[in-house]
Protein backbone atom coordinates (compact mmCIF):
# COMPACT_ATOMS: atom_id res chain seq x y z
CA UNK A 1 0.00 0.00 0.00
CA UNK A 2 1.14 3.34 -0.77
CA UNK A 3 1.31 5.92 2.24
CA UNK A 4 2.09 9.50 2.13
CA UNK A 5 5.70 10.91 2.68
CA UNK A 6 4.13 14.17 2.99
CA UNK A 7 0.55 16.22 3.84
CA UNK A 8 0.00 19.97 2.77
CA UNK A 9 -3.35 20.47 3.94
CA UNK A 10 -4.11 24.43 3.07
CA UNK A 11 -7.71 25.17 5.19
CA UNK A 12 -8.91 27.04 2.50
CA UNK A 13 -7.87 25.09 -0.68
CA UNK A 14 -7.44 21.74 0.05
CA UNK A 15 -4.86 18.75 0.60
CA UNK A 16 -1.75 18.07 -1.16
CA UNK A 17 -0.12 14.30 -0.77
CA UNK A 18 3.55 13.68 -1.64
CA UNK A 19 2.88 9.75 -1.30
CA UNK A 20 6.02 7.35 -0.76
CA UNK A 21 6.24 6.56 -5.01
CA UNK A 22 7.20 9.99 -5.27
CA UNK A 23 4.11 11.06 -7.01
CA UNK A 24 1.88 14.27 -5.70
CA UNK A 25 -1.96 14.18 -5.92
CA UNK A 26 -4.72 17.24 -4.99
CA UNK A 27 -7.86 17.23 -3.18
CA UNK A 28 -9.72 20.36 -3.16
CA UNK A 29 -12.07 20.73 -0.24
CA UNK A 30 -15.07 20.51 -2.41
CA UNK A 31 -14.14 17.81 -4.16
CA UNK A 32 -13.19 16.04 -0.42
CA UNK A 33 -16.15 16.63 0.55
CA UNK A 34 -18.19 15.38 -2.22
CA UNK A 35 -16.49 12.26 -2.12
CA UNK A 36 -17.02 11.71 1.48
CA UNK A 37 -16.56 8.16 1.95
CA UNK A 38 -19.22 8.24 4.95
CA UNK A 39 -22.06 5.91 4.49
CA UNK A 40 -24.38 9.25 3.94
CA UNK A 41 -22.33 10.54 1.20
CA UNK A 42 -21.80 7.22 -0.43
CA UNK A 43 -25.75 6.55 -0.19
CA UNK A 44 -26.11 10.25 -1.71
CA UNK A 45 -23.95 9.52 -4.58
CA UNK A 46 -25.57 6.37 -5.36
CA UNK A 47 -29.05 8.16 -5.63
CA UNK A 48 -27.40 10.58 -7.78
CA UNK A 49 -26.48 7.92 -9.96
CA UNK A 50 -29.44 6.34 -10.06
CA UNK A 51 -31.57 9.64 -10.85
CA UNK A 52 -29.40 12.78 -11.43
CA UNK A 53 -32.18 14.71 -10.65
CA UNK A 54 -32.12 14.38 -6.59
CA UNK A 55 -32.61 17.01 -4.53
CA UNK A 56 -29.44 17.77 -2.30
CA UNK A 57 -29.67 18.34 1.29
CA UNK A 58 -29.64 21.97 2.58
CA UNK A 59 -25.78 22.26 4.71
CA UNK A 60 -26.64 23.34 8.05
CA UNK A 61 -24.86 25.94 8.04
CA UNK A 62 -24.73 27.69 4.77
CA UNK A 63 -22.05 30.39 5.89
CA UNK A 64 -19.35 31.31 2.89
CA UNK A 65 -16.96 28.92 1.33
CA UNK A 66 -16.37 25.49 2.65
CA UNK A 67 -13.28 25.18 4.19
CA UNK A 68 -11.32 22.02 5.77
CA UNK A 69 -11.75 22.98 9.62
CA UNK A 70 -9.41 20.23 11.15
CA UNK A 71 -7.75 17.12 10.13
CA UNK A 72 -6.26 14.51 12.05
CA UNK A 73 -4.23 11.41 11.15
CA UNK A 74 -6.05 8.14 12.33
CA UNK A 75 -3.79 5.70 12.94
CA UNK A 76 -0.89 5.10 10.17
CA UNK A 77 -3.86 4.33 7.29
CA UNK A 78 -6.02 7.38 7.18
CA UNK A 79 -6.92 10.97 7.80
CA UNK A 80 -10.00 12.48 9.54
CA UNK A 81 -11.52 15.81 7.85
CA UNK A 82 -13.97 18.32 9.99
CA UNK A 83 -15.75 20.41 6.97
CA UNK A 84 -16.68 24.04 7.81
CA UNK A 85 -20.29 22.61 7.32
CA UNK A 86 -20.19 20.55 9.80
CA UNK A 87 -19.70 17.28 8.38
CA UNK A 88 -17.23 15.12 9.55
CA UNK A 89 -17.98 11.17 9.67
CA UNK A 90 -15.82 10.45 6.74
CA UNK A 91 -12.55 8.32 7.50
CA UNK A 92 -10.46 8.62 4.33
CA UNK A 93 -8.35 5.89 4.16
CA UNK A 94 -4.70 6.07 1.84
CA UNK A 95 -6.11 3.65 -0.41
CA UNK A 96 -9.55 5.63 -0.87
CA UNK A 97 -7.52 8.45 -1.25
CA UNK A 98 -5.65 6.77 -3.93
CA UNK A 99 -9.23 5.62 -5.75
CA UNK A 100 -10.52 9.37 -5.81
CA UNK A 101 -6.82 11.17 -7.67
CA UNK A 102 -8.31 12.87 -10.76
CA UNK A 103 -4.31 12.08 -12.03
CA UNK A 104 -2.37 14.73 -13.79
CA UNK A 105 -5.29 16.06 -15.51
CA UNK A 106 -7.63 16.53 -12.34
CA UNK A 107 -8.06 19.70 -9.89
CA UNK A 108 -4.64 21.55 -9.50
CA UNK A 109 -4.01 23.70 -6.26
CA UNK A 110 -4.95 27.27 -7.07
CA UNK A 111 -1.77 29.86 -7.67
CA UNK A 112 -1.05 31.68 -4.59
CA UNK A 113 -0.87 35.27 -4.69
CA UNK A 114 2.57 36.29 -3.89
């Protein structure tokens, strides 16, 4: 299994992994939080499938951009995320993480101003 050498997790833009192969993948916090792999999310997605037309739930608190709030290692095989809408029941494992890389083509951190 491939682990990360290296987490740049930017609040406001999302996570960058340096993983142990050398390569780097991006998450942006949308994206992460779209692909939730909690059982609500996962459910969500399949209904989405299913019909594309299902209505999303409301965010509790609809306050501004989404943001990563915390995120904690758990154990040496995954990462907990706390969203800035509250939601935070997904474990994402390395592997999952892995799954859900867009590759070379996929999201690219934003440019910071500098």
């Amino acid at each position: 299994m491939d682990v990360p050498r290296h987490l740049d997790i930017k609040k406001d833009y999302g996570i960058t992994i340096t993983w142990s192969d050398g390569s780097t993948s991006f998450y942006d916090v949308v994206y992460l939080r779209r692909q939730s792999p909690s059982a609500d999310m996962r459910h969500l997605r399949e209904q989405i499938r299913q019909n594309p037309l299902t209505v999303l739930p409301s965010s509790p608190r609809p306050t501004g951009a989404l943001t990563i709030v915390s995120a904690e290692l758990v154990g040496n095989y995954a990462l907990k995320i706390v969203f800035s809408d509250g939601h935070s029941t997904g474990i994402y494992s390395w592997e999952y993480l892995r799954s859900i890389d867009r590759g070379p083509g996929g999201s690219q951190p934003p440019a910071r101003p500098g």
